[in-house]
Protein backbone atom coordinates (compact mmCIF):
# COMPACT_ATOMS: atom_id res chain seq x y z
CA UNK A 1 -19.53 10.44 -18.25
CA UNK A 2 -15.62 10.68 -18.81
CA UNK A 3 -14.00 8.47 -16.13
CA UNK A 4 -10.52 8.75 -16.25
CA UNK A 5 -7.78 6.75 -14.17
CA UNK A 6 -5.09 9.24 -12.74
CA UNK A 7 -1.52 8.16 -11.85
CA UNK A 8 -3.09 5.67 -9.41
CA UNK A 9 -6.74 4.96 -9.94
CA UNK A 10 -9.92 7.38 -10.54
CA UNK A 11 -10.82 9.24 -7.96
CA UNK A 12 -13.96 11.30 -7.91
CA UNK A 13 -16.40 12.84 -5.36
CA UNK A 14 -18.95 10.26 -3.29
CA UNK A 15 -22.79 10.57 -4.74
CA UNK A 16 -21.61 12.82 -7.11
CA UNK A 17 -19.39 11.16 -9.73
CA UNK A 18 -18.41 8.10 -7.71
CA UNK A 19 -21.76 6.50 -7.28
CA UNK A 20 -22.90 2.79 -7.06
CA UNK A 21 -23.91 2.76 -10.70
CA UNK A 22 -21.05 4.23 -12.23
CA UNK A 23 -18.45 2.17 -9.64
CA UNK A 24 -20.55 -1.19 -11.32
CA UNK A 25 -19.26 0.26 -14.86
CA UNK A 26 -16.04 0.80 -13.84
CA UNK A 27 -16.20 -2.73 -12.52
CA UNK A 28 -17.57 -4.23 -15.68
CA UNK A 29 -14.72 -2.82 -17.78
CA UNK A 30 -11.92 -4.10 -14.95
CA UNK A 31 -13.81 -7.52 -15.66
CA UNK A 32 -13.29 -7.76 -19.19
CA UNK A 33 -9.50 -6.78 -19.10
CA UNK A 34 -9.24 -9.05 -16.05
CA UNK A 35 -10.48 -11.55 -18.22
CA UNK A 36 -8.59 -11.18 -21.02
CA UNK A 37 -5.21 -11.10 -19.05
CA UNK A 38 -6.30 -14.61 -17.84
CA UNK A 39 -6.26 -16.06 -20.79
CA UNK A 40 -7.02 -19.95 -20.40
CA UNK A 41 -7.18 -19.85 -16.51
CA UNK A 42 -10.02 -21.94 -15.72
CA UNK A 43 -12.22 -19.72 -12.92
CA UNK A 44 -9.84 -16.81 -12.81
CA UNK A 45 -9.52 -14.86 -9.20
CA UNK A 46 -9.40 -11.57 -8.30
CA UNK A 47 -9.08 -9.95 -4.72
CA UNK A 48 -11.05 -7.31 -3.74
CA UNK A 49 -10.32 -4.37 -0.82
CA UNK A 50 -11.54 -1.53 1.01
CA UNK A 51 -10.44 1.16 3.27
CA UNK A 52 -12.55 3.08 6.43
CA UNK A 53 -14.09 5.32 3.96
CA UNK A 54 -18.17 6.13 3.82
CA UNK A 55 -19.58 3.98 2.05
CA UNK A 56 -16.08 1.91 0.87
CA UNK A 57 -17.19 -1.77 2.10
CA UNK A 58 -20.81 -1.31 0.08
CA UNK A 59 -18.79 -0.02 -2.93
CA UNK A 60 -16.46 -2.96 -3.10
CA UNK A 61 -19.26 -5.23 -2.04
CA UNK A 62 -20.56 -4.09 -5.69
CA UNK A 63 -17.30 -4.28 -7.52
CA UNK A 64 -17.40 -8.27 -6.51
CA UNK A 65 -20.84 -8.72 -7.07
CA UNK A 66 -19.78 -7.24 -10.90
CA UNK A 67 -16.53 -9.38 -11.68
CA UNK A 68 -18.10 -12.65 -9.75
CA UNK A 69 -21.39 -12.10 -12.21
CA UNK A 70 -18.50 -11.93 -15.28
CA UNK A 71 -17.28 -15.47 -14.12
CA UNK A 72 -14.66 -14.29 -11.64
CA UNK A 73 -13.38 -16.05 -7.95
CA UNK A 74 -13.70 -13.15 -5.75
CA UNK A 75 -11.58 -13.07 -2.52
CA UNK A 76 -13.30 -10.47 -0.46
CA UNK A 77 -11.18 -9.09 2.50
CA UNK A 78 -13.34 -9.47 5.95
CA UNK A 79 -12.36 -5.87 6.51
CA UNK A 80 -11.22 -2.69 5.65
CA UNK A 81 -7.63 -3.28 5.68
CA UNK A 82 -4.32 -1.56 3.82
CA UNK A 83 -3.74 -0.71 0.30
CA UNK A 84 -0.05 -2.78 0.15
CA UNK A 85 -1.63 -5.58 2.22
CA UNK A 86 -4.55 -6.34 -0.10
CA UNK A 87 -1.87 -5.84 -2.92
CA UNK A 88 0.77 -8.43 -1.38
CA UNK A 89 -2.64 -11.14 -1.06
CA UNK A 90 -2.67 -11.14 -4.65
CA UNK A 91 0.32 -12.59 -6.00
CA UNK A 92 0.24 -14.29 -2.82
CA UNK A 93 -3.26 -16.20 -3.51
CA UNK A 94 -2.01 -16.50 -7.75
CA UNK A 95 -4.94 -13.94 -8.53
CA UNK A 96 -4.83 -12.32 -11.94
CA UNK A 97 -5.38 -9.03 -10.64
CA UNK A 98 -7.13 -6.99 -7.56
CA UNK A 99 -9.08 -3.96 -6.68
CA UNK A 100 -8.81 -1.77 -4.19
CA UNK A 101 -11.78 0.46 -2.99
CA UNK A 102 -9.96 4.16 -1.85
CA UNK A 103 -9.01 7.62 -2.23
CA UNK A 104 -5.89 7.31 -0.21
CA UNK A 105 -4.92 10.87 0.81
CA UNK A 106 -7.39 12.41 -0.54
CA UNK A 107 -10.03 14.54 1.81
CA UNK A 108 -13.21 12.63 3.07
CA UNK A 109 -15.71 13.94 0.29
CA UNK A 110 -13.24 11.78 -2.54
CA UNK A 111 -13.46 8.25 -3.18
CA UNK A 112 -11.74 5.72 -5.11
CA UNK A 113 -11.14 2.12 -7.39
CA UNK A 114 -7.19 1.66 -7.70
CA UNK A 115 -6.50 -1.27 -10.07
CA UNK A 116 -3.77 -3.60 -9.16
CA UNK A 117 -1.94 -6.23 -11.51
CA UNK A 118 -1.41 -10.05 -10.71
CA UNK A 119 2.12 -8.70 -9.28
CA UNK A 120 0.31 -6.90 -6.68
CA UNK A 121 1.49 -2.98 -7.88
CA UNK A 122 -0.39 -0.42 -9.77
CA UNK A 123 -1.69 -1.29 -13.34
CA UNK A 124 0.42 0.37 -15.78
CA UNK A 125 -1.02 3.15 -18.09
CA UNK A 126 -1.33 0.73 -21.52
CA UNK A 127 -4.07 -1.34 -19.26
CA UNK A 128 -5.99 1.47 -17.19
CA UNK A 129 -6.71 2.87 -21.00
CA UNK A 130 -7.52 -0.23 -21.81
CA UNK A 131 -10.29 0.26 -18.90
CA UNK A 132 -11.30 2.95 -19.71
CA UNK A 133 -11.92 2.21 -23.70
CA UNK A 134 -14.40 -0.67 -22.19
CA UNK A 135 -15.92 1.11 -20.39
CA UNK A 136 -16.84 3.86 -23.16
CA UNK A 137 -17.76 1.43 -25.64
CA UNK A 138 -20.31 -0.35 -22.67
CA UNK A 139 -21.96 2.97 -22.29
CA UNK A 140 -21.87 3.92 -25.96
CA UNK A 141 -23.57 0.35 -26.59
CA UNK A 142 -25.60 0.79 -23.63
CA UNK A 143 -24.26 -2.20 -21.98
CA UNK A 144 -25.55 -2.63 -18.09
CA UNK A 145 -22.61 -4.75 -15.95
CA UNK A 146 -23.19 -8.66 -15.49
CA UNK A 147 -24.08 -8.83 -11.38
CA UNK A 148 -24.43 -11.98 -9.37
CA UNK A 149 -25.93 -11.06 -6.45
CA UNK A 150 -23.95 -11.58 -3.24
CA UNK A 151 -26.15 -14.83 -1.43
CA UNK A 152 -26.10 -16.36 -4.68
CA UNK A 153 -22.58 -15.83 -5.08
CA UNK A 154 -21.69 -16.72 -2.20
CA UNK A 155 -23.43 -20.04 -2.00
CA UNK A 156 -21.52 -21.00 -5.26
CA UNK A 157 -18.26 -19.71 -3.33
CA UNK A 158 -17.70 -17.10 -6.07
CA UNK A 159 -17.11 -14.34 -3.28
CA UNK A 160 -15.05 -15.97 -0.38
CA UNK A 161 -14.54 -13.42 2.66
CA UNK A 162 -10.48 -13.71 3.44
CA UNK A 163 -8.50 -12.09 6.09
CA UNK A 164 -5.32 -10.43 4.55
CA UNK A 165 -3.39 -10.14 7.78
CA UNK A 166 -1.47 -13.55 8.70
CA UNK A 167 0.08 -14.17 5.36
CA UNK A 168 1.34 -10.68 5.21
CA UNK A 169 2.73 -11.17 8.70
CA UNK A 170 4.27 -13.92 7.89
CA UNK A 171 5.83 -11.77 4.77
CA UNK A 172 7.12 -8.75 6.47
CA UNK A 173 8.67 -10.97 9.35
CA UNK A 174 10.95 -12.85 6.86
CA UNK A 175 11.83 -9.86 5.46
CA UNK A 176 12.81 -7.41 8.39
CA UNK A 177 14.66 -7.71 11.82
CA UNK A 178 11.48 -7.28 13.74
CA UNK A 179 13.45 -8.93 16.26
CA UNK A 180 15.95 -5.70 17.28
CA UNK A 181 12.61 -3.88 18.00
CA UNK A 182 11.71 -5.97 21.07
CA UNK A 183 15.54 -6.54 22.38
CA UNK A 184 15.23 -2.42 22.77
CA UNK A 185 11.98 -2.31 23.71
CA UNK A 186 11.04 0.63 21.53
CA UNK A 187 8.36 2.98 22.37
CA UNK A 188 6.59 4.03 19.76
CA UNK A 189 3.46 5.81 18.90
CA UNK A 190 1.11 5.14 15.78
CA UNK A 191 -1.23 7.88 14.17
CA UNK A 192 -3.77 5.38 11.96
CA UNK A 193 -5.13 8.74 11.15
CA UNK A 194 -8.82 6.98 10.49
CA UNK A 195 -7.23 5.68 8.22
CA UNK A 196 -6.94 1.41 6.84
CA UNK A 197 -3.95 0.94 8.57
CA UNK A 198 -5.53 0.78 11.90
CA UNK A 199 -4.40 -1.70 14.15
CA UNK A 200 -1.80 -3.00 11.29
CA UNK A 201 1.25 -1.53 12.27
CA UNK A 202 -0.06 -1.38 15.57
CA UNK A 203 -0.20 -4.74 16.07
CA UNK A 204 3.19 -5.43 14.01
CA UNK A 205 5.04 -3.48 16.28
CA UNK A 206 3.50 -4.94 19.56
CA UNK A 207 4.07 -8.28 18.09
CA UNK A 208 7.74 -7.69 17.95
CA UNK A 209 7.98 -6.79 21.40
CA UNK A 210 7.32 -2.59 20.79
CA UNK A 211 5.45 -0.42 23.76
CA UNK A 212 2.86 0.81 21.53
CA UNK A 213 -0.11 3.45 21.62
CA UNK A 214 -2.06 4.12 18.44
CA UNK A 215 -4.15 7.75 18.04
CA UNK A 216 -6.85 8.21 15.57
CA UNK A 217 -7.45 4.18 15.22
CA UNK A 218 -11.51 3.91 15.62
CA UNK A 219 -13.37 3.84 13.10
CA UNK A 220 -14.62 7.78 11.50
CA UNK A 221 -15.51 7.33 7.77
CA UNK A 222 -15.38 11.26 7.23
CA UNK A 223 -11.64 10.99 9.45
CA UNK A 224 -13.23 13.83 11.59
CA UNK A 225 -13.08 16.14 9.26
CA UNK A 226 -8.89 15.93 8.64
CA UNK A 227 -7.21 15.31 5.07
CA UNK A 228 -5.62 12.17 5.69
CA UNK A 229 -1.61 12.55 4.54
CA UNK A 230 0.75 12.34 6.86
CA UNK A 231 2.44 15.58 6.21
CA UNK A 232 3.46 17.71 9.33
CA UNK A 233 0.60 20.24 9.38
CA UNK A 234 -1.90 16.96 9.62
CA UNK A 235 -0.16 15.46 12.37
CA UNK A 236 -0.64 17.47 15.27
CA UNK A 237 -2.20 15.03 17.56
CA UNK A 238 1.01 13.12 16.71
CA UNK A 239 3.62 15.84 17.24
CA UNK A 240 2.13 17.13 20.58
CA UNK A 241 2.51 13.47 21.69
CA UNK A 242 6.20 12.96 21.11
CA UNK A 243 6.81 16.64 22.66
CA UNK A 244 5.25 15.48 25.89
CA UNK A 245 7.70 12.65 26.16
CA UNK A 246 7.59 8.82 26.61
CA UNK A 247 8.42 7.46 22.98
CA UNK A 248 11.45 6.85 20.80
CA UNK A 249 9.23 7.44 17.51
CA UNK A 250 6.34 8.28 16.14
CA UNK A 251 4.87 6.80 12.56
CA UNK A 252 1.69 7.96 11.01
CA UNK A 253 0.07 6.31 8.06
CA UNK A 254 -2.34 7.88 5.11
CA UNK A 255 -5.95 6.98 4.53
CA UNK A 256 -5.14 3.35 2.92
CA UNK A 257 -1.66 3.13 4.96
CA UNK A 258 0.20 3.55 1.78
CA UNK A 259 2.14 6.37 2.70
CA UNK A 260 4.87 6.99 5.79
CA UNK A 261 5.41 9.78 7.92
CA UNK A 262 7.49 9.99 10.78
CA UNK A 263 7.96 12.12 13.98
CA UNK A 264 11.07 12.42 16.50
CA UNK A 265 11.17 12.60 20.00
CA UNK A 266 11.75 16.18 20.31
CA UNK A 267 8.56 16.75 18.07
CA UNK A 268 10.36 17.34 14.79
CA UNK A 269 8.53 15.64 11.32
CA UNK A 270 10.89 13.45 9.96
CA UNK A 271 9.54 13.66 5.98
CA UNK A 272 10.06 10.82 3.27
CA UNK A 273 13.02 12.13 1.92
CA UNK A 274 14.66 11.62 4.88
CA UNK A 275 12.92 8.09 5.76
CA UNK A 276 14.30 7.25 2.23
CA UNK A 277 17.76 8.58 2.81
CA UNK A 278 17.94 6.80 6.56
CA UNK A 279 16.89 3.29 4.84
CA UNK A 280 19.15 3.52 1.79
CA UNK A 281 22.13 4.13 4.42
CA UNK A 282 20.85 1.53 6.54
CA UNK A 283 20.06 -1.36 4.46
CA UNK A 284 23.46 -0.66 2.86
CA UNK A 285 25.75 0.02 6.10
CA UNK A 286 24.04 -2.68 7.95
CA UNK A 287 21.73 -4.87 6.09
CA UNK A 288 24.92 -5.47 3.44
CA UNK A 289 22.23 -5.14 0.69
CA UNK A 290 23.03 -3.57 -2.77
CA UNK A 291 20.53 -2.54 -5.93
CA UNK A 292 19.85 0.66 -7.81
CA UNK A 293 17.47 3.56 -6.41
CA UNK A 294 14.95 4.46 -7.68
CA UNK A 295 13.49 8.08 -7.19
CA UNK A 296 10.78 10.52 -8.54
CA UNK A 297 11.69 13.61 -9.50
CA UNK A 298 10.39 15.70 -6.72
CA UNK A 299 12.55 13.43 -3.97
CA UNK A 300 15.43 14.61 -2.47
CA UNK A 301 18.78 15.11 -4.15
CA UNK A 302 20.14 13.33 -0.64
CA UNK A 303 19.64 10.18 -2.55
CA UNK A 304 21.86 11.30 -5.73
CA UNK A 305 24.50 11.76 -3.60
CA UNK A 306 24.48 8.57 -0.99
CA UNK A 307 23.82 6.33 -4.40
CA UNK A 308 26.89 8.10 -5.40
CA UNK A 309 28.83 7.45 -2.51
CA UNK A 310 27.93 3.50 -2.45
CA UNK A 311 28.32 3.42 -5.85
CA UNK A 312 24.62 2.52 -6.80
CA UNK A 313 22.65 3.30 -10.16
CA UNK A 314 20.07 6.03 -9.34
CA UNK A 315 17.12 6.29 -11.89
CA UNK A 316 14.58 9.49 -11.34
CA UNK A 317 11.18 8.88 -12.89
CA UNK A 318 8.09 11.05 -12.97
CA UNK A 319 6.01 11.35 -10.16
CA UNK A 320 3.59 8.55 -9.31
CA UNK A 321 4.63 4.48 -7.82
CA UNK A 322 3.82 3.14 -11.02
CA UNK A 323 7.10 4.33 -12.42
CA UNK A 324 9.06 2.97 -9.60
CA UNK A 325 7.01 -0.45 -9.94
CA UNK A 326 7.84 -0.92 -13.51
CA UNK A 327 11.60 -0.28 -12.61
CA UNK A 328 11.11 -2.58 -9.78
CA UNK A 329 9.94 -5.31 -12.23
CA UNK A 330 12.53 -4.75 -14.29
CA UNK A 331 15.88 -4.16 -12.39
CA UNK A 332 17.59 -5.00 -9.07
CA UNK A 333 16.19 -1.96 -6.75
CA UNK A 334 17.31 -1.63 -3.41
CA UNK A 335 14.48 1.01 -2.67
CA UNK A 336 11.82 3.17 -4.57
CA UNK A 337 10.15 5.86 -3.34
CA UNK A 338 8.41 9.16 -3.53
CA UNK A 339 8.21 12.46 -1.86
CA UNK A 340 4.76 11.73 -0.86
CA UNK A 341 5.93 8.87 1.24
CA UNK A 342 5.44 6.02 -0.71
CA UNK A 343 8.45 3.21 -0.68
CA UNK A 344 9.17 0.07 -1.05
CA UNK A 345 12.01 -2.24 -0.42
CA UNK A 346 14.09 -5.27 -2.43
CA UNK A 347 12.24 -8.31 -1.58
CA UNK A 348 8.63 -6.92 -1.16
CA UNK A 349 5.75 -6.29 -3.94
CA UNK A 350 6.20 -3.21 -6.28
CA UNK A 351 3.86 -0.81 -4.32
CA UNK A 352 4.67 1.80 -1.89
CA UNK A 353 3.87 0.59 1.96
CA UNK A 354 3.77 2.70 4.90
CA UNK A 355 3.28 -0.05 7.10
CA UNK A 356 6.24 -1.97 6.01
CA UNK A 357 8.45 1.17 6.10
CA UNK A 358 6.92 2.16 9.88
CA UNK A 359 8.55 -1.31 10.62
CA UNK A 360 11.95 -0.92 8.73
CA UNK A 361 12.15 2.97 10.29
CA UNK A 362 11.63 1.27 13.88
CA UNK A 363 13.97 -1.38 13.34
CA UNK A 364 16.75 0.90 12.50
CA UNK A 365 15.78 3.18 14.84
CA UNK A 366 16.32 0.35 17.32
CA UNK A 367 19.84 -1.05 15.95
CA UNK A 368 21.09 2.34 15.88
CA UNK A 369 20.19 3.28 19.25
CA UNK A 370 19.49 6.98 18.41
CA UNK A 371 16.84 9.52 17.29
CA UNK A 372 15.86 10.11 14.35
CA UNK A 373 16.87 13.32 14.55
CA UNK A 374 20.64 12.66 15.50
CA UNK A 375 20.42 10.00 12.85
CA UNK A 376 20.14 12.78 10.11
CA UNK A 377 22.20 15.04 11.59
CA UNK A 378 25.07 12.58 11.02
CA UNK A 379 23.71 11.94 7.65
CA UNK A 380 23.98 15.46 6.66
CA UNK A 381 27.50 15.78 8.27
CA UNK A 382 28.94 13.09 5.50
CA UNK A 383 26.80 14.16 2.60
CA UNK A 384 25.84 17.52 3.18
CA UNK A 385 23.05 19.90 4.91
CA UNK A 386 19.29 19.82 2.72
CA UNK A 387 16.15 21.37 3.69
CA UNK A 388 13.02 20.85 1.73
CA UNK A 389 9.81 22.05 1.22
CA UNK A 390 6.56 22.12 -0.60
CA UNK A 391 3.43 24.50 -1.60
CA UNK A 392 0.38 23.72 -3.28
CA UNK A 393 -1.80 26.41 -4.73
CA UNK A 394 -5.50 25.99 -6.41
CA UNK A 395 -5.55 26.52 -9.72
CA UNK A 396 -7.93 27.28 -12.80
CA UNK A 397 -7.44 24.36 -15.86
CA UNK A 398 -4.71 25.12 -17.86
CA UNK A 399 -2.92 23.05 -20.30
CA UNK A 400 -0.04 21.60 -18.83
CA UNK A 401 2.14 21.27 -22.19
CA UNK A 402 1.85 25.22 -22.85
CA UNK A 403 3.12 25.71 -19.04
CA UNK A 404 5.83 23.28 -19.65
CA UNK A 405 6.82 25.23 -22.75
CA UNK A 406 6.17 28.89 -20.96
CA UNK A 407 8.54 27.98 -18.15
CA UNK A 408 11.07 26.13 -20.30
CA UNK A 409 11.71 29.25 -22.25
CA UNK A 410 11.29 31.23 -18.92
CA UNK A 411 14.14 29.56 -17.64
CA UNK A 412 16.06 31.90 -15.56
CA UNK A 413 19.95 31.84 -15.54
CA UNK A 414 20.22 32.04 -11.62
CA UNK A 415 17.62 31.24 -9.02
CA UNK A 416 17.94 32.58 -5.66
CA UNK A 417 21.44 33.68 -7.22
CA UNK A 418 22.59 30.14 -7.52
CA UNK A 419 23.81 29.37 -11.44
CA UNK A 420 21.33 26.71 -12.88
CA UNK A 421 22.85 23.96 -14.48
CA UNK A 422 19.79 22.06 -16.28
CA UNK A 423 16.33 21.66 -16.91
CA UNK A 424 14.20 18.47 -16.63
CA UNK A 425 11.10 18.22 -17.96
CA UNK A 426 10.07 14.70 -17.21
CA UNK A 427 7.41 15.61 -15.08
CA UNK A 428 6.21 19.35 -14.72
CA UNK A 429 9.72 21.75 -15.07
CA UNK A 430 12.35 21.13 -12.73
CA UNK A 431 15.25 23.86 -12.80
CA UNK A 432 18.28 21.88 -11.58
CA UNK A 433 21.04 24.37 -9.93
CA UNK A 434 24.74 23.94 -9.57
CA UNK A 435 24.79 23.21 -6.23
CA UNK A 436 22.28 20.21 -6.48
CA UNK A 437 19.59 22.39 -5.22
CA UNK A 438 16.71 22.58 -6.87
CA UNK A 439 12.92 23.97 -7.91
CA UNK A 440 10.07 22.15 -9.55
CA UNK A 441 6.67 23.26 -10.60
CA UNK A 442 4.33 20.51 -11.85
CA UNK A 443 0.31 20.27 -11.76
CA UNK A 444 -0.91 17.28 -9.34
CA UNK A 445 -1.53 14.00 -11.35
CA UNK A 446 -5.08 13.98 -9.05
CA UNK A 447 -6.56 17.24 -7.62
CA UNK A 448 -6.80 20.80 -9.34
CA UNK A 449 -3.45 21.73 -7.64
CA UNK A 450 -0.20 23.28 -8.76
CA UNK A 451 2.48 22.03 -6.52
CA UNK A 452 5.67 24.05 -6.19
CA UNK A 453 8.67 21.84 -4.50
CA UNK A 454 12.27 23.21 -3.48
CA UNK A 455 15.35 21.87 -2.09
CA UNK A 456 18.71 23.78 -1.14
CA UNK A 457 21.30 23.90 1.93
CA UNK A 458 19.22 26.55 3.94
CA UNK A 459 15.36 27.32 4.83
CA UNK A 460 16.24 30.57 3.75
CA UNK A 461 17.09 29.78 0.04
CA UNK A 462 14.59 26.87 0.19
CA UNK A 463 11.94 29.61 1.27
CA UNK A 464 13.21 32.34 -2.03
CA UNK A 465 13.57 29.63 -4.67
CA UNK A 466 9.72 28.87 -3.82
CA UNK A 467 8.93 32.63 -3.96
CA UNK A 468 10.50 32.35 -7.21
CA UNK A 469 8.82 29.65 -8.46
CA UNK A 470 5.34 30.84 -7.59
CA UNK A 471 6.39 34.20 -9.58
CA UNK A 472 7.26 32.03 -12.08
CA UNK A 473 4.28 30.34 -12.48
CA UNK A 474 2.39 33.64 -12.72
CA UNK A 475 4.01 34.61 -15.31
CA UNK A 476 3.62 31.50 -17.49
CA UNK A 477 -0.67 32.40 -16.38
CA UNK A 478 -1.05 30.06 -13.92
């Protein structure tokens, strides 16, 4: 067995890689580096969380039987409940780190264990190997993992069940204007799709005075069959809602509510690079707030230029929220974020939140007192016009270093006749052109996928430089 954590986690298929005994090995190993990080800490806690898939709330049942049997506090959430909000409980609570049972986006079959650190983001590469090296010496010694069982844990109050919700409330209400939502009396709809964030941002929304209807809230552990990412061609139910009239916005969440998507009255998808670009111009134009932004390299060159215009440090990273979280920890950011939809904001944990960014997209959606869609029109009137898009083909394995290398020497002098003006390789091969369009090819950090990603001024030239791209990744032998 060769379990290996992925830009966020280890994810593997349920009864077929990710079973009970090999999620209790994984556990073990998390113990021991939980352990160590904890140093003199008397009874060290760590906070444990699921999401709505099959089988998630027995899994992490498991995972806290494990660390409580290795002399662990375990704070159990009562429910399945959202990635970020189980991630905010543990600084929150003082825990030395957290675990969080999901595969996020990832179709139904996939489960997942996403280790968090006692700031409540990601783990950072140096400890998931770290991990993983414990757990291949256990198995090379033939180690089983410590258990306590849960009655007798819970009778010595080694596994407490917790509810993750009010302090988190509490958390995103000092943060935001929640207020501006109810003096306009927004209507918005919420797409859970299945997914943890159920009656979260739901009941956020309503709380601040919203007219809210969620879709796709009860509980389906297989999410009836859809791939839970809030991406447009996942969101009908959503889209055919705002087109029939009656809301001011719709927000749609990923399987552990992680992620953000948005839809406009008129039906449109409102993607994460334009969430992004709408908050950056909205916490600085009206919030006052200032800070560096912090971008992967397959977000939107909309960024590059606003930062420009406000005169804020941009950093591009590759793709994957731990990047942004170590910047986070390290510098003043304003806002982080990835083309996938995960962001997060100055003030909150380092981990991308859909829920919190549903909230901050309605509250500026309120204080602006327009749509979405006019919003970015007069975005794209100061800074320019941008239209993205994205393919994903399967692929065979291939050695991602030798395609890096192919397409670096590959690298055309025009694309889709536009000059090109640099190449990045920081994360796949992104081709950089003189008009800040762009193309990038780069194999996904978690599924046997090569994802091909272009930006320009038209759908037209968006449309050829991904024709280009995919002949381009033929002929590296793709």
């Amino acid at each position: 067995m060769a379990i290996k954590f992925g830009t966020d986690g280890w994810r593997a298929v349920i009864s077929d890689e990710f079973t009970f005994a090999n999620v209790r090995h994984v556990a073990q190993a998390i113990a021991e580096v939980l352990l160590e990080d904890a140093g003199a800490t008397q009874v060290p806690l760590a906070v444990v969380g699921f999401d709505t898939r099959f089988l998630s709330d027995r899994y992490a049942q498991a995972v806290s039987e494990v660390l409580a049997g290795n002399g662990l506090r375990v704070a159990l959430a009562k429910g399945d409940a959202p990635t970020p909000v189980i991630s905010y409980a543990i600084p929150r609570m003082s825990a030395v780190g957290g675990v969080m049972i999901t595969a996020s986006h990832n179709p139904p079959r996939y489960n997942g264990i996403k280790l968090k650190a006692a700031y409540g983001g990601s783990a950072n590469t140096a400890d998931t190997r770290r991990v993983e090296a414990k757990l291949s010496a256990n198995l090379v010694a033939g180690r089983e993992p410590a258990r306590l069982a849960a009655e007798p844990a819970g009778a010595q109050e080694r596994i407490v069940r917790f509810d993750p919700f009010p302090d988190y409330r509490e958390h995103v209400n000092r943060l935001l204007d929640l207020a501006a939502i109810g003096r306009t009396k927004l209507r918005v709809a919420v797409d859970a799709m299945y997914g943890s964030g159920r009656g979260y941002l739901r009941d956020l929304l309503a709380m601040a005075g919203a007219e809210v209807v969620e879709i796709r809230g009860e509980m389906n552990p297989g999410f009836n069959g859809i791939h839970p990412e809030p991406i447009a061609r996942h969101l009908k139910p959503l889209i055919d809602l705002m087109r029939g009239g009656g809301f001011d916005l719709g927000l749609a969440t990923d399987g552990d509510a992680d992620r953000i998507g948005a839809v406009g009255p008129t039906g449109r998808f409102i993607d994460p690079h334009c969430i992004m670009t709408l908050a950056l111009r909205y916490l600085v134009d009206q919030r006052g707030l200032r800070g560096s932004v912090v971008k992967t390299v397959s977000t939107t060159q909309m960024l590059n230029r606003l930062a420009g215009k406000y005169g804020l440090a941009l950093h591009e990273t590759p793709v994957g929220f731990n990047y942004i979280s170590d910047l986070m920890l390290t510098d003043d950011v304003l806002i982080g974020g990835e083309e996938s939809g995960g962001i997060s904001i100055k003030g909150h944990i380092p981990e991308g939140d859909g829920v919190l960014m549903g909230l901050l997209f309605a509250e500026l959606i309120a204080r602006s007192g327009q749509s979405p869609e006019a919003l970015m029109s007069e975005v794209m009137a100061e800074i320019g016009q941008f239209d993205y898009a994205r393919n994903d083909f399967q692929v065979r394995p291939f050695d991602k270093p030798t395609l890096v290398a192919r397409l670096v020497d590959m690298a055309p002098s025009t694309l889709a006749g536009i000059p090109l003006a640099m190449v990045n390789t920081r994360d796949g091969v992104k081709y950089l052109l003189a008009d800040d369009s762009w193309l990038l090819i780069r194999p996904s950090g978690t599924e046997p996928v090569l994802r091909v990603y272009a930006e320009a001024h038209s759908p037209d030239t968006v449309q050829a430089l991904l024709a280009e791209g995919r002949a381009l990744a033929d002929a590296a032998g793709v």
